[in-house]
PDB file of N, CA and C in Angstrom:
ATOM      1  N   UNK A   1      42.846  88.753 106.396  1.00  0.00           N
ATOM      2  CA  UNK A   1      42.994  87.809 107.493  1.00  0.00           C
ATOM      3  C   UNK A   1      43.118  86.385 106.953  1.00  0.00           C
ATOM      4  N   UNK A   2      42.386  86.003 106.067  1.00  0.00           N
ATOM      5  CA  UNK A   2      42.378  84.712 105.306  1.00  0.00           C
ATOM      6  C   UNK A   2      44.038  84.731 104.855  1.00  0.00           C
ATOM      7  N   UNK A   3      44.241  85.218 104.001  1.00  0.00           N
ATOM      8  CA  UNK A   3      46.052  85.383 103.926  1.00  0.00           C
ATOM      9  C   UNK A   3      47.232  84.711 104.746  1.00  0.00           C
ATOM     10  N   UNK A   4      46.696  85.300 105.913  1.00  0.00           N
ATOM     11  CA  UNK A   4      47.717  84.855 107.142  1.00  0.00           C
ATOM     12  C   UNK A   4      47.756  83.373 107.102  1.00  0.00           C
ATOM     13  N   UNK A   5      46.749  82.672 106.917  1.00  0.00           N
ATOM     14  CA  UNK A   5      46.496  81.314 107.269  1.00  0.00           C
ATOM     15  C   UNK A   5      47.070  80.727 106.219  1.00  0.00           C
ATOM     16  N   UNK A   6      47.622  79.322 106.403  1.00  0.00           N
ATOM     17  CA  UNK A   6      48.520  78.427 105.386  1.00  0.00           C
ATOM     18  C   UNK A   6      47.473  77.676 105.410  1.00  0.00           C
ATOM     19  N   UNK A   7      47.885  76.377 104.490  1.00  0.00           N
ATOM     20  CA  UNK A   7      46.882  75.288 104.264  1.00  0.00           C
ATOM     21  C   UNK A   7      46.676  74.589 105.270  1.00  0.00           C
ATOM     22  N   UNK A   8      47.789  74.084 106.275  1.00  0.00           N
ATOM     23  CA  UNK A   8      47.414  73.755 107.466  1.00  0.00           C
ATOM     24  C   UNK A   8      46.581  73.984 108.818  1.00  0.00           C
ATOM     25  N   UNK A   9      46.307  75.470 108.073  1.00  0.00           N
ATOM     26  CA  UNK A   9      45.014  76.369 109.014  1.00  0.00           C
ATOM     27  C   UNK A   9      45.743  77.090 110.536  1.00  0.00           C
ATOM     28  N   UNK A  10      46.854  76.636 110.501  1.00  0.00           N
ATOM     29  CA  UNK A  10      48.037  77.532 111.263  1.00  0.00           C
ATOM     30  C   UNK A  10      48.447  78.468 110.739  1.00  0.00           C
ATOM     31  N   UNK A  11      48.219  79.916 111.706  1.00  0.00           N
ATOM     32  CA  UNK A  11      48.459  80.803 111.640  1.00  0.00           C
ATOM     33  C   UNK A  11      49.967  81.210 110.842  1.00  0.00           C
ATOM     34  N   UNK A  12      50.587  82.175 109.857  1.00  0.00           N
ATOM     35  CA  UNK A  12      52.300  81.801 109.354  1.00  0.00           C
ATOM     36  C   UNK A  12      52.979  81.928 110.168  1.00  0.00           C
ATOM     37  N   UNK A  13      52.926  82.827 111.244  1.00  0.00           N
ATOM     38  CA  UNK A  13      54.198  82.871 112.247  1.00  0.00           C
ATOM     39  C   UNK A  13      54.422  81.714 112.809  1.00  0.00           C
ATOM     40  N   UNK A  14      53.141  81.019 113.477  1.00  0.00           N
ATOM     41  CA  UNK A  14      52.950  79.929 114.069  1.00  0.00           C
ATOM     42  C   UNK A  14      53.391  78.566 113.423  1.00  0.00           C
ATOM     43  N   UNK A  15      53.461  78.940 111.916  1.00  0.00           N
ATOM     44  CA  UNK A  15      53.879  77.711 111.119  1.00  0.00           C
ATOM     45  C   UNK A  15      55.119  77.965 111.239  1.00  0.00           C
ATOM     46  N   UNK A  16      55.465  78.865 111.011  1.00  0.00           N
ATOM     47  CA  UNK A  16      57.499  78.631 110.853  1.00  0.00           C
ATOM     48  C   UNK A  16      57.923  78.432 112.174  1.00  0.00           C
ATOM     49  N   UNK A  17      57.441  78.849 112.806  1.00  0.00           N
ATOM     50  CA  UNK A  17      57.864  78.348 114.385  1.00  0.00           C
ATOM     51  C   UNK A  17      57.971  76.675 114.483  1.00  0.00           C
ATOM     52  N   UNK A  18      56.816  76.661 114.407  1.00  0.00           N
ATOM     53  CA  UNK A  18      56.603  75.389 115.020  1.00  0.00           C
ATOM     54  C   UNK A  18      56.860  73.917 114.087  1.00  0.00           C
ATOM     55  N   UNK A  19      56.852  74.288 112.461  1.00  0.00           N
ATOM     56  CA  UNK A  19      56.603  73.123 111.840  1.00  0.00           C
ATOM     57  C   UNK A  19      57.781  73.522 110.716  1.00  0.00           C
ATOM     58  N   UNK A  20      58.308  74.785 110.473  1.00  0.00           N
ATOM     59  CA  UNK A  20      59.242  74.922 109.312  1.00  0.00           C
ATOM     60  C   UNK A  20      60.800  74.866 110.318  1.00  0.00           C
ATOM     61  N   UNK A  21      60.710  75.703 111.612  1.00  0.00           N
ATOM     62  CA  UNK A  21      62.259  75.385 112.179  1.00  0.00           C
ATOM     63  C   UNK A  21      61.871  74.833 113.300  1.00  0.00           C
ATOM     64  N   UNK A  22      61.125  73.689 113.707  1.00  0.00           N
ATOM     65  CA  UNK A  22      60.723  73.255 114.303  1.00  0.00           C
ATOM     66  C   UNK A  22      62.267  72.414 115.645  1.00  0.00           C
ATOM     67  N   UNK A  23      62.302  72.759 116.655  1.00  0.00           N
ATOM     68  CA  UNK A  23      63.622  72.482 116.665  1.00  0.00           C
ATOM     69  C   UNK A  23      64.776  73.324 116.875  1.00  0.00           C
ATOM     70  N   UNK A  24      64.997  74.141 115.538  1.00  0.00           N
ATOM     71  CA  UNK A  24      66.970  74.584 115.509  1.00  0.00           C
ATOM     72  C   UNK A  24      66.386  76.236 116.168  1.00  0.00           C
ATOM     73  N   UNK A  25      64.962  76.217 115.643  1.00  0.00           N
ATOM     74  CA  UNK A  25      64.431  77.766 116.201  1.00  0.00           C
ATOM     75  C   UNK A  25      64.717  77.869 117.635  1.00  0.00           C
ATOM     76  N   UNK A  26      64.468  77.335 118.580  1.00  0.00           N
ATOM     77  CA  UNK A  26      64.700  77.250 120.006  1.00  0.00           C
ATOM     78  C   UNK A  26      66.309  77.798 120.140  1.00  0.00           C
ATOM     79  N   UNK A  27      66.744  76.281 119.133  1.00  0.00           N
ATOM     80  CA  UNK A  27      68.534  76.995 119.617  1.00  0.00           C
ATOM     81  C   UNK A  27      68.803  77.901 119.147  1.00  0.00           C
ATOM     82  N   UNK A  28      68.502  78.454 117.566  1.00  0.00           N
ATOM     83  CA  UNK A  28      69.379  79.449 117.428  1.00  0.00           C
ATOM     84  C   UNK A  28      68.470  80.626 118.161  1.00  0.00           C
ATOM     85  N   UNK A  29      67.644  80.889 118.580  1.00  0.00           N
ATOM     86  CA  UNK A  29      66.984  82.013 119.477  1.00  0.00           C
ATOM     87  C   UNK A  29      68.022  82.104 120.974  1.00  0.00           C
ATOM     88  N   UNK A  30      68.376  80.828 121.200  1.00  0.00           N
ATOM     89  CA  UNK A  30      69.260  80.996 122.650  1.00  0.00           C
ATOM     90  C   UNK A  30      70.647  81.797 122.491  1.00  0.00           C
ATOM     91  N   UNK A  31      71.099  81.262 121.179  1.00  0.00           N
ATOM     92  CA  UNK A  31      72.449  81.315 120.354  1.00  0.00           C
ATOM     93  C   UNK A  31      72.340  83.103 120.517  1.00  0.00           C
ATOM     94  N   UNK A  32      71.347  83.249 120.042  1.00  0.00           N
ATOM     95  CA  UNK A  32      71.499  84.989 119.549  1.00  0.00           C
ATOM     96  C   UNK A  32      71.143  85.772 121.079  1.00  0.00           C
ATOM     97  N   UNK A  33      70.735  85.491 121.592  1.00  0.00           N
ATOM     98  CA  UNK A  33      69.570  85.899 122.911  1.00  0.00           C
ATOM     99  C   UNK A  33      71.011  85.984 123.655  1.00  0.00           C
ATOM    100  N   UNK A  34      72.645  85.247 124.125  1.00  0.00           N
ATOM    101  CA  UNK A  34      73.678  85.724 124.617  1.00  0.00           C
ATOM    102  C   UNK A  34      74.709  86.803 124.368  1.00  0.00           C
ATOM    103  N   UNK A  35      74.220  87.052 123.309  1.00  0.00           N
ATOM    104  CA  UNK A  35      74.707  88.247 122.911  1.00  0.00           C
ATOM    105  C   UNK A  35      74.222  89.775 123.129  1.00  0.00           C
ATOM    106  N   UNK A  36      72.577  89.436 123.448  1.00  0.00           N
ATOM    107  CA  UNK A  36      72.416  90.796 124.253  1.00  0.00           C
ATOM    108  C   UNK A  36      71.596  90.419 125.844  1.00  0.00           C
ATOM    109  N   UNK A  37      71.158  91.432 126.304  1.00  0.00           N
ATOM    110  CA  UNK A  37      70.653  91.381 127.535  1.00  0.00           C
ATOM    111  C   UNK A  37      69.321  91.512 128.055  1.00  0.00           C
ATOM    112  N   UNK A  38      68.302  90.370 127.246  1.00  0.00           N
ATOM    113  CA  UNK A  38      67.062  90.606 127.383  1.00  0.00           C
ATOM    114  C   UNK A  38      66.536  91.324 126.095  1.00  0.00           C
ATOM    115  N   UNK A  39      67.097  91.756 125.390  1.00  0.00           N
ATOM    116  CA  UNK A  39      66.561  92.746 124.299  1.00  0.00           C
ATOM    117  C   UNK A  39      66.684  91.915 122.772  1.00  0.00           C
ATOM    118  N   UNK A  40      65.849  92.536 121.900  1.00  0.00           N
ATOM    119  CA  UNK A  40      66.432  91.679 120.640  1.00  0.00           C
ATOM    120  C   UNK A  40      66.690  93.008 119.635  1.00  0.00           C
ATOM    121  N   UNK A  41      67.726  92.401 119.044  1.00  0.00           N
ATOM    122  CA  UNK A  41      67.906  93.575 117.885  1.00  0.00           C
ATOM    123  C   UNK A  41      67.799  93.094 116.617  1.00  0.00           C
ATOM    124  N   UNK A  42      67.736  94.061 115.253  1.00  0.00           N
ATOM    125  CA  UNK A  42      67.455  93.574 114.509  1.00  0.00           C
ATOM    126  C   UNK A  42      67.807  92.855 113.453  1.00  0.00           C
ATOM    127  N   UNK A  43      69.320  92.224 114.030  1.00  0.00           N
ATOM    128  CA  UNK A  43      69.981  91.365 112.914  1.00  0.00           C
ATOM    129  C   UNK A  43      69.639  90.299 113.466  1.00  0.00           C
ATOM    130  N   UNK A  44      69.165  90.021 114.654  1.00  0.00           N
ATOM    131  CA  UNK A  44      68.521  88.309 115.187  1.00  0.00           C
ATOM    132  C   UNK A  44      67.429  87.500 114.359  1.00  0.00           C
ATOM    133  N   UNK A  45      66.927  88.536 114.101  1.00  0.00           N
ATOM    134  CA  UNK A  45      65.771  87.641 113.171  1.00  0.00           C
ATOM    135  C   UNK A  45      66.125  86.530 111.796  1.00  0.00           C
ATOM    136  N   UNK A  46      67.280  87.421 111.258  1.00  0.00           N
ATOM    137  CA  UNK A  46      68.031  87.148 109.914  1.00  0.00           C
ATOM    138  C   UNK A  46      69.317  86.199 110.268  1.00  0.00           C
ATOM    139  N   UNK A  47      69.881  86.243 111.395  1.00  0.00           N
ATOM    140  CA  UNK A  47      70.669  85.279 111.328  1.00  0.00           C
ATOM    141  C   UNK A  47      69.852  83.817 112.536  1.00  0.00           C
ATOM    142  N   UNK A  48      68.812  83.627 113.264  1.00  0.00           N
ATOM    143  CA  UNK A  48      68.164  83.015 113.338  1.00  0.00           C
ATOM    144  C   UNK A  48      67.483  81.871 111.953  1.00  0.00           C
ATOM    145  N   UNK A  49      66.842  82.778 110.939  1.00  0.00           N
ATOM    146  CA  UNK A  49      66.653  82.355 109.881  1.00  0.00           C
ATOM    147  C   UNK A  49      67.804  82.047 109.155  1.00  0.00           C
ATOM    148  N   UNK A  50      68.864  82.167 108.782  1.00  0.00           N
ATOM    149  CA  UNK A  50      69.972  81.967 108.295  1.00  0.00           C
ATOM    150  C   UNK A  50      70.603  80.587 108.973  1.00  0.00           C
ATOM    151  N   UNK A  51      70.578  80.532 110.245  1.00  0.00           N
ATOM    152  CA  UNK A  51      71.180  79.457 110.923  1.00  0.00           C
ATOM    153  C   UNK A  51      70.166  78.324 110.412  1.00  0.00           C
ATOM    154  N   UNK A  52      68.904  78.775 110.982  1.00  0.00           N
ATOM    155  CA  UNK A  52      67.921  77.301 110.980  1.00  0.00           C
ATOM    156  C   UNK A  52      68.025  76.637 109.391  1.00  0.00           C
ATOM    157  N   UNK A  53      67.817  77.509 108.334  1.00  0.00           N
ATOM    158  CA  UNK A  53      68.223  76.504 106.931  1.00  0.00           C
ATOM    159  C   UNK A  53      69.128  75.964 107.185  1.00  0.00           C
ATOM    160  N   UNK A  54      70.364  76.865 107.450  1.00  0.00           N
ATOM    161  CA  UNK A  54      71.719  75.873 107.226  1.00  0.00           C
ATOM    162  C   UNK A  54      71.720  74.681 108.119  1.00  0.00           C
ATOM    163  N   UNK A  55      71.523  74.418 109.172  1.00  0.00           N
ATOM    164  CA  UNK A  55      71.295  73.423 110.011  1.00  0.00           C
ATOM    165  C   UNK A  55      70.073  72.611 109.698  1.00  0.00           C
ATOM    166  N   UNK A  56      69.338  72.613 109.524  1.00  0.00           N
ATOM    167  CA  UNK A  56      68.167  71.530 108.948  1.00  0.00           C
ATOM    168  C   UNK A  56      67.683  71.453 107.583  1.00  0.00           C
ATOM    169  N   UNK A  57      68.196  72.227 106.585  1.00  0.00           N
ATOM    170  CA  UNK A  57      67.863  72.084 105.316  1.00  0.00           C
ATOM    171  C   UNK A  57      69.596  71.734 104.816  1.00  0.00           C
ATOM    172  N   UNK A  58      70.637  72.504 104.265  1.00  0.00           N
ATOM    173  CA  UNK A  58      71.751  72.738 103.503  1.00  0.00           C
ATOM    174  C   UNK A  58      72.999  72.219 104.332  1.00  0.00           C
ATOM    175  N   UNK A  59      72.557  71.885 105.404  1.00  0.00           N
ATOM    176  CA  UNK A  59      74.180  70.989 106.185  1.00  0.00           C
ATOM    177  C   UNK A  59      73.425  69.359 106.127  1.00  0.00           C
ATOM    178  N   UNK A  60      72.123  68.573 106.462  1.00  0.00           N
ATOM    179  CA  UNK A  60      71.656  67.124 105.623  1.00  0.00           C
ATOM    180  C   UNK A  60      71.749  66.672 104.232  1.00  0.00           C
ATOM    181  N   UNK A  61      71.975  68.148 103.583  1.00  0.00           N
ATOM    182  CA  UNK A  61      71.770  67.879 102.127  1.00  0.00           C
ATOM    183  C   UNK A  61      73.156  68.011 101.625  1.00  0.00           C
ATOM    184  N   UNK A  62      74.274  68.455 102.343  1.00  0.00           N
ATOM    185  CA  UNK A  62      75.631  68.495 101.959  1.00  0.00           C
ATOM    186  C   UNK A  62      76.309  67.011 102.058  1.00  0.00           C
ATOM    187  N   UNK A  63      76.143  66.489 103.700  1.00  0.00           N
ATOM    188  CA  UNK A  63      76.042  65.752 104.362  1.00  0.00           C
ATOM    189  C   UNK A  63      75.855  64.580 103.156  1.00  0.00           C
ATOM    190  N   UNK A  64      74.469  64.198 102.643  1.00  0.00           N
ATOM    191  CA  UNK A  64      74.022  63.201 102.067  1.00  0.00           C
ATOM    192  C   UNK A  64      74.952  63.248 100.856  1.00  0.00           C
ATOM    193  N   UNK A  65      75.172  64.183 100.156  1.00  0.00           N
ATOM    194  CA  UNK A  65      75.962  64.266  99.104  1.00  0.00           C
ATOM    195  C   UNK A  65      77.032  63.413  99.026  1.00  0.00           C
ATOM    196  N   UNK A  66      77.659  64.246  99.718  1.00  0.00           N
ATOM    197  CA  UNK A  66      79.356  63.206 100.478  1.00  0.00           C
ATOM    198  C   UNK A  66      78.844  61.931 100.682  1.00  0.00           C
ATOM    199  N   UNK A  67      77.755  61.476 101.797  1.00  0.00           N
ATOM    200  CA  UNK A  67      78.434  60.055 101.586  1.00  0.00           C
ATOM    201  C   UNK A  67      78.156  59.580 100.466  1.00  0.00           C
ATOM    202  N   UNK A  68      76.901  59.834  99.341  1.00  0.00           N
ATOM    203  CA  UNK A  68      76.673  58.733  98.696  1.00  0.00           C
ATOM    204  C   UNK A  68      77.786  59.368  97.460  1.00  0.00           C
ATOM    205  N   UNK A  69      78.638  60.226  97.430  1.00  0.00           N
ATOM    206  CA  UNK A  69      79.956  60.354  96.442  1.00  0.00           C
ATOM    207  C   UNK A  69      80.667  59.528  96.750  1.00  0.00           C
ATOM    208  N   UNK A  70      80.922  59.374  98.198  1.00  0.00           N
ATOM    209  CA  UNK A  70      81.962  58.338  98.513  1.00  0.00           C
ATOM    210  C   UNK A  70      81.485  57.267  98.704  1.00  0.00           C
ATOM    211  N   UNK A  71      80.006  56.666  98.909  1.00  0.00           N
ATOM    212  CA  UNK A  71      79.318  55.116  98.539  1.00  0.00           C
ATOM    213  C   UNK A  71      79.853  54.800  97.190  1.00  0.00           C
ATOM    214  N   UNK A  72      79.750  56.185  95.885  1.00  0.00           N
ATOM    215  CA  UNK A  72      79.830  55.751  94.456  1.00  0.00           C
ATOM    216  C   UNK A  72      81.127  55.511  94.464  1.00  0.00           C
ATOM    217  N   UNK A  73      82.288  56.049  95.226  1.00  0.00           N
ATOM    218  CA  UNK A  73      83.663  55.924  95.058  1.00  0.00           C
ATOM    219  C   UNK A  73      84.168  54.633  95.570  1.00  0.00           C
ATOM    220  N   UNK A  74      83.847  54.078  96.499  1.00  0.00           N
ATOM    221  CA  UNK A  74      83.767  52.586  97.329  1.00  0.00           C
ATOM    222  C   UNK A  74      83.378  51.603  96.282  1.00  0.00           C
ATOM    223  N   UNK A  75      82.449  51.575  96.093  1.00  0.00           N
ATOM    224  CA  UNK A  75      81.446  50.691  94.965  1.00  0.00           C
ATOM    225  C   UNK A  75      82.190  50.213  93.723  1.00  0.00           C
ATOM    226  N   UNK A  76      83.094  51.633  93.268  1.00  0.00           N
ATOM    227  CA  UNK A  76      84.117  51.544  91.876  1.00  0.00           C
ATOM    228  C   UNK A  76      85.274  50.662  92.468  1.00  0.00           C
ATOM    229  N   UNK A  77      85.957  51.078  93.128  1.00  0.00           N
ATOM    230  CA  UNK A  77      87.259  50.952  93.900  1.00  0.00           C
ATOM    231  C   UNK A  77      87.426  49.890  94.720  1.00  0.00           C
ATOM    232  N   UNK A  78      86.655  49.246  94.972  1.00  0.00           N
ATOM    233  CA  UNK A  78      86.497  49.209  96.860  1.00  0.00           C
ATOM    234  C   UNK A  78      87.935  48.708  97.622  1.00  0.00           C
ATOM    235  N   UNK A  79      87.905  49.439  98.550  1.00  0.00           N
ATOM    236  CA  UNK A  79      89.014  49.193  99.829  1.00  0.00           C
ATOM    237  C   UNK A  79      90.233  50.010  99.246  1.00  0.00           C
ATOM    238  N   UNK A  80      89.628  50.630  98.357  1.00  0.00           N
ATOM    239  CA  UNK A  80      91.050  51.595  97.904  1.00  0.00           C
ATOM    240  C   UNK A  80      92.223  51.269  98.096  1.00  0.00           C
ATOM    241  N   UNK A  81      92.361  49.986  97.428  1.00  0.00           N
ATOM    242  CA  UNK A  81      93.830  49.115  97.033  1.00  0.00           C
ATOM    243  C   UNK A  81      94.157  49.037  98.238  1.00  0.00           C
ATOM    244  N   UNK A  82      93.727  48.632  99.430  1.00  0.00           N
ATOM    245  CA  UNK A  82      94.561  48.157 100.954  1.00  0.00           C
ATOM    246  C   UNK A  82      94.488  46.822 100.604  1.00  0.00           C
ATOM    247  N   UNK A  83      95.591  46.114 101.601  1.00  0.00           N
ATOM    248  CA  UNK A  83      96.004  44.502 101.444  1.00  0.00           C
ATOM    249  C   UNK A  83      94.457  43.831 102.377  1.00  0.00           C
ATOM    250  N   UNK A  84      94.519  42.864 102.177  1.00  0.00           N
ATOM    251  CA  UNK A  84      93.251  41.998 102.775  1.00  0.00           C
ATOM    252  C   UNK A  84      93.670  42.251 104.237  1.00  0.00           C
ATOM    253  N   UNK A  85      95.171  41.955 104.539  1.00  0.00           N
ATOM    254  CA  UNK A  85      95.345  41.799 105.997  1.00  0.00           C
ATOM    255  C   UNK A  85      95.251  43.160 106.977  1.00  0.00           C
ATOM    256  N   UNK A  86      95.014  44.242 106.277  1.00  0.00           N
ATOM    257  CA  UNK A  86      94.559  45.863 106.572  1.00  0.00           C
ATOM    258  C   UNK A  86      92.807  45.531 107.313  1.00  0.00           C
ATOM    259  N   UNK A  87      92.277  45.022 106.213  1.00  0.00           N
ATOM    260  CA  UNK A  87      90.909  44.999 106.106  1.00  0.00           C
ATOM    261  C   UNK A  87      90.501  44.187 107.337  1.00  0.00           C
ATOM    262  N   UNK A  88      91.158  42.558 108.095  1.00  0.00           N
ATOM    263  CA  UNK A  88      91.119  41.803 108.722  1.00  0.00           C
ATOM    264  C   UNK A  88      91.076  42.997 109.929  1.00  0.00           C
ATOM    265  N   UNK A  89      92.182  43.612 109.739  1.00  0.00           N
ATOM    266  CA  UNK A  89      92.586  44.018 111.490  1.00  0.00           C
ATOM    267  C   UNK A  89      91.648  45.027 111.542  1.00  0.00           C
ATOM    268  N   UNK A  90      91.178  45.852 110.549  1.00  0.00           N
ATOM    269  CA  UNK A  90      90.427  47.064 110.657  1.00  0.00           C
ATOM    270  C   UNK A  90      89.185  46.220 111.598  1.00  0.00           C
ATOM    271  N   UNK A  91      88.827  45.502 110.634  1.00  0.00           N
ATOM    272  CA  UNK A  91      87.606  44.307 111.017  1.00  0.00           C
ATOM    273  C   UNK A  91      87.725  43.945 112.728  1.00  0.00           C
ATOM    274  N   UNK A  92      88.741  44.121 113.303  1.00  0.00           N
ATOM    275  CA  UNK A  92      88.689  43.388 114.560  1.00  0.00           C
ATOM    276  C   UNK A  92      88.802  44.738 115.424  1.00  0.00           C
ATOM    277  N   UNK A  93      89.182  45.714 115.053  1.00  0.00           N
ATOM    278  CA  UNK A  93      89.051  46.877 116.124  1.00  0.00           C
ATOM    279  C   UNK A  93      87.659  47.114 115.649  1.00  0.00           C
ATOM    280  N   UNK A  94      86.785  47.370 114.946  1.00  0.00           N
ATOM    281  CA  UNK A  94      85.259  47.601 114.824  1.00  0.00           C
ATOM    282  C   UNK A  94      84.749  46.964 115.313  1.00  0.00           C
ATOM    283  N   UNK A  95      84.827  45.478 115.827  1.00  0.00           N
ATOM    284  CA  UNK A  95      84.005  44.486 116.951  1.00  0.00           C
ATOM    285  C   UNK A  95      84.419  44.777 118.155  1.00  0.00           C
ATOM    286  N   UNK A  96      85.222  45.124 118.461  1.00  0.00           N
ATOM    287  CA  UNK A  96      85.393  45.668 119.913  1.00  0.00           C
ATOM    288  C   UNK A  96      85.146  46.492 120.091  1.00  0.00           C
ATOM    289  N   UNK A  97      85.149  47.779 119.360  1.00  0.00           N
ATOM    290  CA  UNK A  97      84.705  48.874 119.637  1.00  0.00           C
ATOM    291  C   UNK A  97      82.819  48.353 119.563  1.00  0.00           C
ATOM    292  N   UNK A  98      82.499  47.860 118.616  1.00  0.00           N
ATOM    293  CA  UNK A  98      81.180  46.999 119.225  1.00  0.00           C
ATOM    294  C   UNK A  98      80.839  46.649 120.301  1.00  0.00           C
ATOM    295  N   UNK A  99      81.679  45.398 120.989  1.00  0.00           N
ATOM    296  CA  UNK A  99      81.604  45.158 122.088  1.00  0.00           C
ATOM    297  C   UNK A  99      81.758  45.937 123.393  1.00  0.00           C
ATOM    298  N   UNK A 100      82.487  47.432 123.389  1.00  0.00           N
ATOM    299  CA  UNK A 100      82.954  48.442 124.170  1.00  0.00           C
ATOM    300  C   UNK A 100      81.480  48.819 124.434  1.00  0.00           C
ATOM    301  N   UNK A 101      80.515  48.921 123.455  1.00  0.00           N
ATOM    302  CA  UNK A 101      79.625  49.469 123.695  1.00  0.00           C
ATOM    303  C   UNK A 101      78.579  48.949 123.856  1.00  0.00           C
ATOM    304  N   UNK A 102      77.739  47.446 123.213  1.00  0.00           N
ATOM    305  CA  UNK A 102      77.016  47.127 123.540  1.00  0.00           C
ATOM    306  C   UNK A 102      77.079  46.205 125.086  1.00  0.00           C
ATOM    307  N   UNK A 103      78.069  45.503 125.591  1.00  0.00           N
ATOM    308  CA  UNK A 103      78.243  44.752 126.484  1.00  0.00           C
ATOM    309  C   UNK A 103      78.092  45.427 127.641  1.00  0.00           C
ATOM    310  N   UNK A 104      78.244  46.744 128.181  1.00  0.00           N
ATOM    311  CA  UNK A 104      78.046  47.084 129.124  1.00  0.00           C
ATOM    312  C   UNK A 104      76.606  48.150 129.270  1.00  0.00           C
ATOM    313  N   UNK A 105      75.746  48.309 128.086  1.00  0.00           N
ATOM    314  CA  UNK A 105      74.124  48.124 127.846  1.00  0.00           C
ATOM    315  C   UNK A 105      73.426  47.193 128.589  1.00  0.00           C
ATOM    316  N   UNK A 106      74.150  45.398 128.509  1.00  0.00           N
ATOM    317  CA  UNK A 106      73.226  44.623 128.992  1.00  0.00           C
ATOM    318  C   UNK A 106      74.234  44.200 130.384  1.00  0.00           C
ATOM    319  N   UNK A 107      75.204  44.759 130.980  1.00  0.00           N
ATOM    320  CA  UNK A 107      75.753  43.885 132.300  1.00  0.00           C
ATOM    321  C   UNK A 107      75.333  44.978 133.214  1.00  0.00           C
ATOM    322  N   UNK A 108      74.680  45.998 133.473  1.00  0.00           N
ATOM    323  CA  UNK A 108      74.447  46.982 134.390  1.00  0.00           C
ATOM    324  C   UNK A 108      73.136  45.771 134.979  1.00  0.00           C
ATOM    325  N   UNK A 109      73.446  45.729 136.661  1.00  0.00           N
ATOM    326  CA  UNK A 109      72.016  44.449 137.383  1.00  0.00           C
ATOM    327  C   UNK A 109      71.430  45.940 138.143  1.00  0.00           C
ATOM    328  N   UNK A 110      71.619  47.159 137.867  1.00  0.00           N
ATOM    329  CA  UNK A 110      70.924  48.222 139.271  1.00  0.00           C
ATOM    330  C   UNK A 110      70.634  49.025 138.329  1.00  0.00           C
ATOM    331  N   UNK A 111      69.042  49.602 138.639  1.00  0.00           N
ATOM    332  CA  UNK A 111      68.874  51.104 137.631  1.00  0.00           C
ATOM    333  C   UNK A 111      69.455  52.264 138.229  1.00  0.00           C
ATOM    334  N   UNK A 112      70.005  52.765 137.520  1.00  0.00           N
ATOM    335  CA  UNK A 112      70.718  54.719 137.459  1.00  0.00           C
ATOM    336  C   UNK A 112      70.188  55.701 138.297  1.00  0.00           C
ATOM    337  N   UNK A 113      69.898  56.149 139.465  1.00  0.00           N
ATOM    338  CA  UNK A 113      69.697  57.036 140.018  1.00  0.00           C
ATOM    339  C   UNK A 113      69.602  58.238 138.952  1.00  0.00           C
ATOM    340  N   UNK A 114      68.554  59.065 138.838  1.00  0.00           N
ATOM    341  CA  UNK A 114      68.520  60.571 138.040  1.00  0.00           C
ATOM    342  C   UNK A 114      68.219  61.346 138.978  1.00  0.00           C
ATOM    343  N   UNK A 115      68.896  62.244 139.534  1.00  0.00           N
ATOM    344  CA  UNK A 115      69.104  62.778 140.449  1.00  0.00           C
ATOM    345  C   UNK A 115      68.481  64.967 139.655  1.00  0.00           C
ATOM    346  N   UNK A 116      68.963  64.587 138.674  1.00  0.00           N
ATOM    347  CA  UNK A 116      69.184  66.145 138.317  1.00  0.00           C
ATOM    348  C   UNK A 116      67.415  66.588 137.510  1.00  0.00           C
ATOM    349  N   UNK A 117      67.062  67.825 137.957  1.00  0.00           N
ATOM    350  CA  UNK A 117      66.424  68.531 137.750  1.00  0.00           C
ATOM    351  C   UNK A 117      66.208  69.182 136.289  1.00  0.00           C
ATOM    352  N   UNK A 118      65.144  68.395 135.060  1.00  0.00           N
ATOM    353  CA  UNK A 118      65.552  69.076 134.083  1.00  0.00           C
ATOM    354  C   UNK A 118      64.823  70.334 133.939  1.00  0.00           C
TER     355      UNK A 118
END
């Protein structure tokens, strides 16, 4: 019985639930749970576990890779030989697209009705 228990004094099932796929477990349980009808079979468990690494461990850690390859590739290079006047205009659609989004954050004068039932 001592066994079962991790250092956190949570039970193991209870730990991977709650603190190892804390999260992607919910979804991928829904993910698999449409494929049958109330019942579970026994490849759910394994591709449950299979999903939740790849989604919270090995798709952040791919993720991070890339950008900081392409931070190191920027850093060498930077602007990958475009003319200044590329860089200007790029520069002015990124402030508007700024402005697209923060300006109508602060001009709403009425709060949002939430109408829906979560």
């Amino acid at each position: 019985m001592l066994s079962s228990y991790l250092v956190s004094g949570m039970p193991a099932r209870l730990w991977y639930h709650e603190i190892l796929f804390c999260g992607v477990d919910k979804l991928s349980m829904s993910i698999t749970s449409l494929s049958e009808n109330g019942g579970r079979s026994f490849w759910m468990f394994f591709f449950e576990g299979y999903f939740g690494l790849c989604i919270k461990f090995v798709n952040p850690a791919c993720l991070t890779f890339l950008f900081f390859q392409n931070l190191i590739a920027d850093i060498e290079e930077p602007y990958g030989e475009q003319p200044e006047v590329m860089q200007v205009l790029s520069s002015i659609l990124i402030y508007i697209a700024i402005m697209l989004v923060v300006v109508p954050m602060f001009s709403c004068d009425y709060q949002e009705g939430f109408e829906h039932n979560v």
